[in-house]
PDB file of N, CA and C in Angstrom:
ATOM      1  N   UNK A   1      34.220 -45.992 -14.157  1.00  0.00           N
ATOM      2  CA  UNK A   1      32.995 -45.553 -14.759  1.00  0.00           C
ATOM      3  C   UNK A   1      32.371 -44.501 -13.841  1.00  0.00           C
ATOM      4  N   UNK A   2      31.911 -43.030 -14.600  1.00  0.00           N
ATOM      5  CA  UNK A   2      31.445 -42.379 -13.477  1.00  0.00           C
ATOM      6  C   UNK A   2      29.623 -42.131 -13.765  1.00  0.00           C
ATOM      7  N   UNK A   3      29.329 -42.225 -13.337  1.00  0.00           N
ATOM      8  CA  UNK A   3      27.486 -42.390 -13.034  1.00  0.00           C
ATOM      9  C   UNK A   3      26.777 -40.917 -12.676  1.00  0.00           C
ATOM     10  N   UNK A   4      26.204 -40.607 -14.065  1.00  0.00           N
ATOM     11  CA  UNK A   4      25.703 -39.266 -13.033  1.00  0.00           C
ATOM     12  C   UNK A   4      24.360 -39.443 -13.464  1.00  0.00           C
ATOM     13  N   UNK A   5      23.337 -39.128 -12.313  1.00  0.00           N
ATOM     14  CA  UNK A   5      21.650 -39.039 -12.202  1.00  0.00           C
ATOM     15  C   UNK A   5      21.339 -37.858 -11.748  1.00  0.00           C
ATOM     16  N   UNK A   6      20.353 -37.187 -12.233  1.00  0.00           N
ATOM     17  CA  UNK A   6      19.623 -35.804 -12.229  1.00  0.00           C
ATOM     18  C   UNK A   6      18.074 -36.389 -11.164  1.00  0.00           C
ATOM     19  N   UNK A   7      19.030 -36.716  -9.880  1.00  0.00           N
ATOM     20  CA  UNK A   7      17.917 -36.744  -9.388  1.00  0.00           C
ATOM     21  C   UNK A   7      17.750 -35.626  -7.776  1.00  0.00           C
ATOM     22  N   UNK A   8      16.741 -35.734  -7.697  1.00  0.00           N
ATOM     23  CA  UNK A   8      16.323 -34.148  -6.715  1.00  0.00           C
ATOM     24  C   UNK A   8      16.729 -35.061  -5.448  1.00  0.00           C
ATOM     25  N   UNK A   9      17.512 -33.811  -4.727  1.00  0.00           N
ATOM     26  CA  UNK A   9      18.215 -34.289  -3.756  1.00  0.00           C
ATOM     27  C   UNK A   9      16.789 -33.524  -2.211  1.00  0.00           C
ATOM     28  N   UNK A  10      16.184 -32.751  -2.406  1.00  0.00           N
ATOM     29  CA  UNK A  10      15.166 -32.292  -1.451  1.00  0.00           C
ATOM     30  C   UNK A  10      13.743 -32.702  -2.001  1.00  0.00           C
ATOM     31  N   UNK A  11      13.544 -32.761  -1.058  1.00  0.00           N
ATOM     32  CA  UNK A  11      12.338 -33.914  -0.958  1.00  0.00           C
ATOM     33  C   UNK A  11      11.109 -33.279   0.056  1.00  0.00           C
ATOM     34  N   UNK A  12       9.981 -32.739  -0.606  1.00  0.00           N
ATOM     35  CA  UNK A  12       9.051 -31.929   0.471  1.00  0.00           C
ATOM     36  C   UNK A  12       7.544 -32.981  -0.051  1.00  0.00           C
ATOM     37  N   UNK A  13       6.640 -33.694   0.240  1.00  0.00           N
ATOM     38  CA  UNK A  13       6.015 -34.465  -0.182  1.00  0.00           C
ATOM     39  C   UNK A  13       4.954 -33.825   1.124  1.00  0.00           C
ATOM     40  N   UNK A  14       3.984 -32.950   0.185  1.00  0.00           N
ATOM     41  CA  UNK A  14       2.909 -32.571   0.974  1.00  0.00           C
ATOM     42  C   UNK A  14       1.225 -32.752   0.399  1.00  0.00           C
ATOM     43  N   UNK A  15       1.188 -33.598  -1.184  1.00  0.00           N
ATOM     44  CA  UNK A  15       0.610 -33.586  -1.761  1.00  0.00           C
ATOM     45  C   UNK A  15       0.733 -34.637  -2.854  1.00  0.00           C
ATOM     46  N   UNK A  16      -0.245 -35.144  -3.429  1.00  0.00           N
ATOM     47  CA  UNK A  16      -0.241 -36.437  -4.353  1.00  0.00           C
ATOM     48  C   UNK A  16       0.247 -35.803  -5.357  1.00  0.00           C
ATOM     49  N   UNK A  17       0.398 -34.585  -6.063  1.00  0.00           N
ATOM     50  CA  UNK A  17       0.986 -34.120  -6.848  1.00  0.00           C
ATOM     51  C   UNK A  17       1.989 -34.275  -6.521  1.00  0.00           C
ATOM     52  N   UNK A  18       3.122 -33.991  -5.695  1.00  0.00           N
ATOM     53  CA  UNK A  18       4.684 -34.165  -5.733  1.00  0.00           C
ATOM     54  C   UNK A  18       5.045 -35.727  -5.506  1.00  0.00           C
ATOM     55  N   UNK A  19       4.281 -36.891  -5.474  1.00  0.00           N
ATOM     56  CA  UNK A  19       4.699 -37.793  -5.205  1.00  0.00           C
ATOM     57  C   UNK A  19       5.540 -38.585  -6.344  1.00  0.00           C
ATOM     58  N   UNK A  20       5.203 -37.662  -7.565  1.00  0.00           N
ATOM     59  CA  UNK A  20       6.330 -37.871  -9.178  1.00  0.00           C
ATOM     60  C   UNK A  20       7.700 -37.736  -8.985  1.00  0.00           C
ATOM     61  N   UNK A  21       8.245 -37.505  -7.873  1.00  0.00           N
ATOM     62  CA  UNK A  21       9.766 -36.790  -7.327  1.00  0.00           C
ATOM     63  C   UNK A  21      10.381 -38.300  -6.605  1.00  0.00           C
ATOM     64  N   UNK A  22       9.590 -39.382  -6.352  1.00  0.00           N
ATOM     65  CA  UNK A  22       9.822 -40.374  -5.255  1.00  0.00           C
ATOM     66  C   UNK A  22      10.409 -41.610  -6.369  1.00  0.00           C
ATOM     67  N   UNK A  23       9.752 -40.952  -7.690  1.00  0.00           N
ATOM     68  CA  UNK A  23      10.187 -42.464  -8.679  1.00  0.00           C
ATOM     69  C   UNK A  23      11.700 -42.490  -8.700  1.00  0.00           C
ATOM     70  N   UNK A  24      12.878 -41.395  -9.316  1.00  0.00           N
ATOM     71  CA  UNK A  24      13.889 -41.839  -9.685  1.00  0.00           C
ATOM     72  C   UNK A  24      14.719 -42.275  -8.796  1.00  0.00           C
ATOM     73  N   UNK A  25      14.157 -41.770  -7.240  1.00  0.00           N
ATOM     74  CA  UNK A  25      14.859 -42.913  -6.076  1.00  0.00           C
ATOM     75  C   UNK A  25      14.779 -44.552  -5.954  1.00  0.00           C
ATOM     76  N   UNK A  26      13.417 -44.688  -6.451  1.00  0.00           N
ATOM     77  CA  UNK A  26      12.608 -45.954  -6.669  1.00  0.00           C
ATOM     78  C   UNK A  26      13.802 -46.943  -8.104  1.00  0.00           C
ATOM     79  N   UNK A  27      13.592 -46.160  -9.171  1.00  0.00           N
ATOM     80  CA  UNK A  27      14.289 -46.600 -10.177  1.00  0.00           C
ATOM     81  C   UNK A  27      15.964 -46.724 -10.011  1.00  0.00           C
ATOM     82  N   UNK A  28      16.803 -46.586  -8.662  1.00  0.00           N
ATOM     83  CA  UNK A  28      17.990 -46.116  -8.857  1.00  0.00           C
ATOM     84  C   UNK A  28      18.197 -46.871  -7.454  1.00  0.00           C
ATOM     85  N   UNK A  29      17.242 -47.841  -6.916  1.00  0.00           N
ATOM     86  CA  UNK A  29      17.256 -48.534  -5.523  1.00  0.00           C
ATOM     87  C   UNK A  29      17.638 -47.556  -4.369  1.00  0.00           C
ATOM     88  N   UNK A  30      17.658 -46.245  -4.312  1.00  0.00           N
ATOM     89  CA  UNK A  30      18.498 -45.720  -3.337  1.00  0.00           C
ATOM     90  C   UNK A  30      17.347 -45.953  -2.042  1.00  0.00           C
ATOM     91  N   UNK A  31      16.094 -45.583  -2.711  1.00  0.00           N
ATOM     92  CA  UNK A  31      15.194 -45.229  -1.430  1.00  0.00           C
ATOM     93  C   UNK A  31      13.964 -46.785  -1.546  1.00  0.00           C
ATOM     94  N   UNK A  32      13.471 -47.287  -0.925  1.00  0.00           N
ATOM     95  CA  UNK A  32      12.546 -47.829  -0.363  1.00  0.00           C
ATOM     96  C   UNK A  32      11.111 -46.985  -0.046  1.00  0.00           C
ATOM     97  N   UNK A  33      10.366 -47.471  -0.932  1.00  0.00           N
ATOM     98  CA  UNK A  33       9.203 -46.245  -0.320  1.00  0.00           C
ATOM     99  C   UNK A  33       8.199 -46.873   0.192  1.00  0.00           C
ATOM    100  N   UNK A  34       7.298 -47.167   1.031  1.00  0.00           N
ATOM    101  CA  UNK A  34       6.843 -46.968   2.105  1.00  0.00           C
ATOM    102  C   UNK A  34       4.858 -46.559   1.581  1.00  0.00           C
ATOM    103  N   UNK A  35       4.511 -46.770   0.839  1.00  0.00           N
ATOM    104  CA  UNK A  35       3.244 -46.250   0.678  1.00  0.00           C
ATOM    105  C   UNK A  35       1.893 -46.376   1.126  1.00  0.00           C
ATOM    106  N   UNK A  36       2.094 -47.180   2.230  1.00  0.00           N
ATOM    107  CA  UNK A  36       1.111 -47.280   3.269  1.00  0.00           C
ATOM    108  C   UNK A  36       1.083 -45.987   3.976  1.00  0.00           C
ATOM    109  N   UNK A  37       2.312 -45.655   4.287  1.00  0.00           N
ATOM    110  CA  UNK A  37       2.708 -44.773   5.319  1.00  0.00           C
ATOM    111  C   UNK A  37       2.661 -43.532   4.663  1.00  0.00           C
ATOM    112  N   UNK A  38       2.844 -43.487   3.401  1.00  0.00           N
ATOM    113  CA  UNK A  38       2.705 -42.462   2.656  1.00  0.00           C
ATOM    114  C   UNK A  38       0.872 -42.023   2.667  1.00  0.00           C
ATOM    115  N   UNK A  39       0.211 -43.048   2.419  1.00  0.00           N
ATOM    116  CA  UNK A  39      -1.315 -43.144   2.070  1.00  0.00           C
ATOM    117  C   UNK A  39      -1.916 -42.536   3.227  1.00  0.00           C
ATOM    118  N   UNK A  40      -1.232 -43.081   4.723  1.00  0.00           N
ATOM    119  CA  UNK A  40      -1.884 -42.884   5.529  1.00  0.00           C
ATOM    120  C   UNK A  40      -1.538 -40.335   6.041  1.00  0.00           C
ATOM    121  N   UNK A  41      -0.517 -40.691   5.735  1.00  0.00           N
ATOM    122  CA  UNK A  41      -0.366 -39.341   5.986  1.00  0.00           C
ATOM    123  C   UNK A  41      -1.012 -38.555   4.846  1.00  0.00           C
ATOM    124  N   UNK A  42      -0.865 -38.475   3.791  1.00  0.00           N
ATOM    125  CA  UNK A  42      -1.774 -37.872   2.851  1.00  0.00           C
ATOM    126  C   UNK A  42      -3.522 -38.102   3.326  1.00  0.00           C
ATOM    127  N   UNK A  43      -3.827 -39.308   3.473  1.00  0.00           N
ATOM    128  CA  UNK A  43      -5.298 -39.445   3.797  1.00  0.00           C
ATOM    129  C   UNK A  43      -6.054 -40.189   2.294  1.00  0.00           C
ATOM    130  N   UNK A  44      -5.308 -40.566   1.487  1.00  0.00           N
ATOM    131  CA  UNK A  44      -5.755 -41.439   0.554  1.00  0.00           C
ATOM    132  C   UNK A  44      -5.721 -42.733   0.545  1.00  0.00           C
ATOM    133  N   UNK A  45      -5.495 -43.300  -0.607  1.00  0.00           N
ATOM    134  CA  UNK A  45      -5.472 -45.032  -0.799  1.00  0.00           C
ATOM    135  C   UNK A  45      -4.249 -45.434  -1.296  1.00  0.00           C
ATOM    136  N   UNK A  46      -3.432 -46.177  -0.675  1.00  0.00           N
ATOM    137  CA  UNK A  46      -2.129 -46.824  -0.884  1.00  0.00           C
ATOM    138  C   UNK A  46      -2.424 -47.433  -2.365  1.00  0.00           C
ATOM    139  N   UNK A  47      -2.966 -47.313  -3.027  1.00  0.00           N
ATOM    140  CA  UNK A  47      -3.067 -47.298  -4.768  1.00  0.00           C
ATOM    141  C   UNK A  47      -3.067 -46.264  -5.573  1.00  0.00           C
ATOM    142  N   UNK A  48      -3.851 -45.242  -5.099  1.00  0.00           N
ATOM    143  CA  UNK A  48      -3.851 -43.796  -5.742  1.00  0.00           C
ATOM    144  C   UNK A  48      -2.502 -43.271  -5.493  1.00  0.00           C
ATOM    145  N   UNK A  49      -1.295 -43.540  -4.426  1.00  0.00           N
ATOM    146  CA  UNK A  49      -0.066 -43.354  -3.736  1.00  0.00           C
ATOM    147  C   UNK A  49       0.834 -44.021  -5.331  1.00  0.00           C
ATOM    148  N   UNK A  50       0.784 -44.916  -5.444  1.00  0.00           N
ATOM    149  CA  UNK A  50       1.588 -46.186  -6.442  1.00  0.00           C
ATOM    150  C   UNK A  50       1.004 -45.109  -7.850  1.00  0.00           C
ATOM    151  N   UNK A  51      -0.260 -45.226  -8.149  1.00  0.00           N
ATOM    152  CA  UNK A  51      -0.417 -44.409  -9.351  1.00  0.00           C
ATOM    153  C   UNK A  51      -0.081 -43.040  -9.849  1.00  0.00           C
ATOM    154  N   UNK A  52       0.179 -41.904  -8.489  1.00  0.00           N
ATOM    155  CA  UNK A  52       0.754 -40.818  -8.372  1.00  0.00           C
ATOM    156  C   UNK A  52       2.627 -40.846  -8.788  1.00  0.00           C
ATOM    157  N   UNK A  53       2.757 -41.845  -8.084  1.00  0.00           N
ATOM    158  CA  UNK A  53       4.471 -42.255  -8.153  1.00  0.00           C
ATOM    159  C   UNK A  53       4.825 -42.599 -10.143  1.00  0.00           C
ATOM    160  N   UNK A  54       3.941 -43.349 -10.378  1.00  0.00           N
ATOM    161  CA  UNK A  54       3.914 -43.928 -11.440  1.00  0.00           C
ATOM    162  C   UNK A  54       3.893 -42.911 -12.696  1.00  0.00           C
ATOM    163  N   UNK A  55       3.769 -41.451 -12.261  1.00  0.00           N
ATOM    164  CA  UNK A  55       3.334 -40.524 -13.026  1.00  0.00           C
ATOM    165  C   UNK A  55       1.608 -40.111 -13.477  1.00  0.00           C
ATOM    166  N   UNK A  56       1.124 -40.447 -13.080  1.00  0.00           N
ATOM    167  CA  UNK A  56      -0.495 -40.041 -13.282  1.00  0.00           C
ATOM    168  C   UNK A  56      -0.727 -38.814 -12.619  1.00  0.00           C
ATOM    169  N   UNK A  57      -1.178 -37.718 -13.649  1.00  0.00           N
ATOM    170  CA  UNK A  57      -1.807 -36.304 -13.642  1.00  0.00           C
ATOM    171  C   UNK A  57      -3.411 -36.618 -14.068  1.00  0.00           C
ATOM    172  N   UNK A  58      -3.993 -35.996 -13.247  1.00  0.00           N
ATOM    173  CA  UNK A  58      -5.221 -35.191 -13.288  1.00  0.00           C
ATOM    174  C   UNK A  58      -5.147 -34.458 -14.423  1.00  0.00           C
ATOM    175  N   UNK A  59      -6.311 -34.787 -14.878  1.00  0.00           N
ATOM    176  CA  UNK A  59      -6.806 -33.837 -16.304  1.00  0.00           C
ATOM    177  C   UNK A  59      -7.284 -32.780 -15.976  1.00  0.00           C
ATOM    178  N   UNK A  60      -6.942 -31.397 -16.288  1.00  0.00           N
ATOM    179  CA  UNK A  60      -7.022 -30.313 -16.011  1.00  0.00           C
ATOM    180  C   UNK A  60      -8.795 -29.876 -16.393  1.00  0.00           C
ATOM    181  N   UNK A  61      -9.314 -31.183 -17.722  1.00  0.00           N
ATOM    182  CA  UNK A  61     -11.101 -30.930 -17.977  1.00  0.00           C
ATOM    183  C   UNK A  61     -11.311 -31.622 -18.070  1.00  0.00           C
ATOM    184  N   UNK A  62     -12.891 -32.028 -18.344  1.00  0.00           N
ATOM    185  CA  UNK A  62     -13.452 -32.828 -18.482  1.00  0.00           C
ATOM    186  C   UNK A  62     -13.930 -33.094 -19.615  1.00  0.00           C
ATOM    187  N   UNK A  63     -14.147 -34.470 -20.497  1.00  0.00           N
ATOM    188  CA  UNK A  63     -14.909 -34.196 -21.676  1.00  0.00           C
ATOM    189  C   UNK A  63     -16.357 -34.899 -21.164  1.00  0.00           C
ATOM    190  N   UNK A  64     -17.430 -33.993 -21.359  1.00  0.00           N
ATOM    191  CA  UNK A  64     -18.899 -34.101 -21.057  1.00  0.00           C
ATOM    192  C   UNK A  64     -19.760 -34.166 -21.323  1.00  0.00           C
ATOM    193  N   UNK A  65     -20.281 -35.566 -21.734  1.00  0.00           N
ATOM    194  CA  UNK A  65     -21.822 -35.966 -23.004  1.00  0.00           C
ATOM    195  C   UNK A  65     -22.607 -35.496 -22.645  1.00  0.00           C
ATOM    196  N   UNK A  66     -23.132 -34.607 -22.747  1.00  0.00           N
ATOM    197  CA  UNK A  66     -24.299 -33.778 -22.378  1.00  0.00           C
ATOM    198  C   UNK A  66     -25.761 -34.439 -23.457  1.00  0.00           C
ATOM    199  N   UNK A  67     -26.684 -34.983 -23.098  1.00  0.00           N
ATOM    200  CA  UNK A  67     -27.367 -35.500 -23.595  1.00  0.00           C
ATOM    201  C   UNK A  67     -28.452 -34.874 -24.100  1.00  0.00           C
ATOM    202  N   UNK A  68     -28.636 -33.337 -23.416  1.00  0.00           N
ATOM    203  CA  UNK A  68     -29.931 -32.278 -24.113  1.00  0.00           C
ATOM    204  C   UNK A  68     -29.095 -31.450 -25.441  1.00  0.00           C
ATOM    205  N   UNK A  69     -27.753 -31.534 -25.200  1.00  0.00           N
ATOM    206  CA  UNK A  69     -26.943 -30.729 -26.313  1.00  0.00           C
ATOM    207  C   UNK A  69     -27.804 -30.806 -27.778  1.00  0.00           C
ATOM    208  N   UNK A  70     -27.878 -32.009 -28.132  1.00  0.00           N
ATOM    209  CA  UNK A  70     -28.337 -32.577 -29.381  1.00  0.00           C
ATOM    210  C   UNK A  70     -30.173 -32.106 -29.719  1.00  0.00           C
ATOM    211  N   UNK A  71     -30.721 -31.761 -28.471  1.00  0.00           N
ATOM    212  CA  UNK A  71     -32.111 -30.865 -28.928  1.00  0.00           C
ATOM    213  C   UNK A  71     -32.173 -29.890 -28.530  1.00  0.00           C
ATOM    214  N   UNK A  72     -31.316 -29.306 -28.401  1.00  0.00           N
ATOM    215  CA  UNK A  72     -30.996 -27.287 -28.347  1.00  0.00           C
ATOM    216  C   UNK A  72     -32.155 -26.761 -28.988  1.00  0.00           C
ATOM    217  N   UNK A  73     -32.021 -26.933 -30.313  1.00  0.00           N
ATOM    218  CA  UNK A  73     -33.088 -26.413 -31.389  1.00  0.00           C
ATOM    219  C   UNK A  73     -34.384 -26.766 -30.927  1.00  0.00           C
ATOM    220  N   UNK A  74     -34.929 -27.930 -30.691  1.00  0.00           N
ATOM    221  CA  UNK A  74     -36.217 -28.143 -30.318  1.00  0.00           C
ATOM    222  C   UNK A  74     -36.499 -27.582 -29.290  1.00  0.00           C
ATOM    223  N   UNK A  75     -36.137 -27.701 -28.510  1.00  0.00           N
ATOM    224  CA  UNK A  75     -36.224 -26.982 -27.031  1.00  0.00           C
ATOM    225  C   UNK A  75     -36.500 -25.453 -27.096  1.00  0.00           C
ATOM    226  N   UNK A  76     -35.830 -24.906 -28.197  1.00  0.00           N
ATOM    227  CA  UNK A  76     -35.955 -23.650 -28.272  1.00  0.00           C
ATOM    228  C   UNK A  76     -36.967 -23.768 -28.525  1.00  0.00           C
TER     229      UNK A  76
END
């Protein structure tokens, strides 16, 4: 049986954004990850580390209840 995985063989982890690159090692037992150690070099929380891995992106906006929106007109 031959086994092939499309997984990234270089590995530059300078940011909670690239930490999406650490899962298919995770899923494929090769690597052991370490996210204390990860947390502590980034400067975050060994949870925000696990949720980055996990695939979680930042929303590029915000949606924002603006509470004067709705008396625009009066205000005018």
């Amino acid at each position: 049986m031959i086994i092939k995985s499309d997984i990234i063989s270089d590995l530059k982890i300078e940011s909670v954004n690239d930490l999406y690159k650490l899962k298919p090692f995770m899923e494929e037992g090769i690597l052991k990850v370490n996210k204390s150690q990860i947390s502590r070099e980034l400067g975050i929380d060994r949870r925000t580390v696990d949720k980055y891995i996990n695939g979680f992106e930042k929303s590029k906006t915000r949606k924002c209840n603006n509470c004067i929106t709705p008396f625009y007109d009066v205000i005018k």
